[in-house]
Protein backbone atom coordinates (compact mmCIF):
# COMPACT_ATOMS: atom_id res chain seq x y z
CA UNK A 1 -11.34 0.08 3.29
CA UNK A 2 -14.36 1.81 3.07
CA UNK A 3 -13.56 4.63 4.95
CA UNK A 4 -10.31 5.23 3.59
CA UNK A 5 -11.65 5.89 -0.09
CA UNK A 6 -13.23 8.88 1.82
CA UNK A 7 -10.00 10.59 2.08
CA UNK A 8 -9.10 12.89 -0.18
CA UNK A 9 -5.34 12.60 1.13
CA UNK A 10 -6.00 8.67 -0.23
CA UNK A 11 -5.03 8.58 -4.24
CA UNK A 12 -5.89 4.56 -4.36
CA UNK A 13 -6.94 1.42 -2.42
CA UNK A 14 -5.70 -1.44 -3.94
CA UNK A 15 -6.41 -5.22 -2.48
CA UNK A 16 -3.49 -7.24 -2.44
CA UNK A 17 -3.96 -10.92 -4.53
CA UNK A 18 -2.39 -13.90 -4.79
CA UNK A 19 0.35 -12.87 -6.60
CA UNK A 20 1.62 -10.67 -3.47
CA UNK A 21 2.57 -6.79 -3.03
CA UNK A 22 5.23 -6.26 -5.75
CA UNK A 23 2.91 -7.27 -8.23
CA UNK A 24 0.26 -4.30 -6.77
CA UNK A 25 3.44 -1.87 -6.75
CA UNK A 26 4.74 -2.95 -9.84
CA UNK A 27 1.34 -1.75 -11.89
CA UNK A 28 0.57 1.04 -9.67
CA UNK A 29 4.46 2.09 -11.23
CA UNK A 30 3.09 1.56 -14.26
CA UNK A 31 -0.17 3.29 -14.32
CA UNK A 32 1.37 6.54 -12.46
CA UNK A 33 4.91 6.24 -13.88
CA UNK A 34 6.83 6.70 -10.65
CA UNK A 35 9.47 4.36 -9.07
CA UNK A 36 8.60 2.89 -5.57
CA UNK A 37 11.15 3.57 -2.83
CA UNK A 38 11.01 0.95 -0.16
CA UNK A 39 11.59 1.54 3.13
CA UNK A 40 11.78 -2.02 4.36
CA UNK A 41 14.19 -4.17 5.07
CA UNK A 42 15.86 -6.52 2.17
CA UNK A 43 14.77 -9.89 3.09
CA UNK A 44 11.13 -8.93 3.31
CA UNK A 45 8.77 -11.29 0.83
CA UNK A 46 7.22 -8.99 -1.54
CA UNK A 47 5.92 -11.96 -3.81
CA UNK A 48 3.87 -13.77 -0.66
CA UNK A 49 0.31 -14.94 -1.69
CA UNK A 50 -2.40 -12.36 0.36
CA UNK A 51 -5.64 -14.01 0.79
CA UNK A 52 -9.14 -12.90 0.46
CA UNK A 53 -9.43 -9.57 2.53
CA UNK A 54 -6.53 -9.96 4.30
CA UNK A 55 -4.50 -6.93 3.04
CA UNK A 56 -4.54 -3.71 0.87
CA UNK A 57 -2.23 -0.98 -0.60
CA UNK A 58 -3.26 2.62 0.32
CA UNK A 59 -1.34 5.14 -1.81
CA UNK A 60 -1.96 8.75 -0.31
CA UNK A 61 0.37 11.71 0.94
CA UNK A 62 2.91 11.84 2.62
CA UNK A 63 2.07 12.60 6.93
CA UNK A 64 -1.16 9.93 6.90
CA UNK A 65 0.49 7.84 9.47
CA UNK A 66 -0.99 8.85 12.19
CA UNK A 67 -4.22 9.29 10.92
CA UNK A 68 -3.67 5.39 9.82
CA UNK A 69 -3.31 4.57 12.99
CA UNK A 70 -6.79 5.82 14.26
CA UNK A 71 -8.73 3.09 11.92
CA UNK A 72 -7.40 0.51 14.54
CA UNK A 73 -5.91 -1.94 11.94
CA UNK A 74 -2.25 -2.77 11.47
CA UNK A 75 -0.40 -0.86 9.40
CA UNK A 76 2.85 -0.86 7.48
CA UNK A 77 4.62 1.82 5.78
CA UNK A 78 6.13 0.30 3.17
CA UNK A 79 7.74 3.49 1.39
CA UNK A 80 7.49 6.24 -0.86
CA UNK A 81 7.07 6.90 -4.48
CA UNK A 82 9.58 9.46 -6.82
């Protein structure tokens, strides 16, 4: 986490709480005014509880995948935001 508030290309690291990912996207929306795109399928659970440390929201450009991949954590794409 630390090293990706380094990167200029990274616009916001956000820790993902009980209350699960759509509740992250759904203020990030808010607070930038875009509409998240998602690129995953239907019947994944956006409202599953995330414990302590366990996952984050990195909001950056577009092209950071493979430079994602270098940190040697999973990572999911989970779309794009218009």
């Amino acid at each position: 986490v630390e090293q990706l508030t380094r990167w200029p290309e990274i616009h916001e690291v956000v820790p993902v709480g009980s209350q699960g990912i759509r509740k992250e996207l759904n203020e990030l929306a808010r607070a930038y005014q875009l509409e998240f795109c998602s690129r995953l399928p239907a019947n994944f659970v956006w409202e599953q509880s995330a414990g302590p440390a366990t996952c984050i929201l990195a909001v950056g450009e577009l092209g950071l995948e493979e430079r994602l991949m270098t940190l040697g954590q999973p990572v999911t794409w989970l779309g794009h935001w218009q």
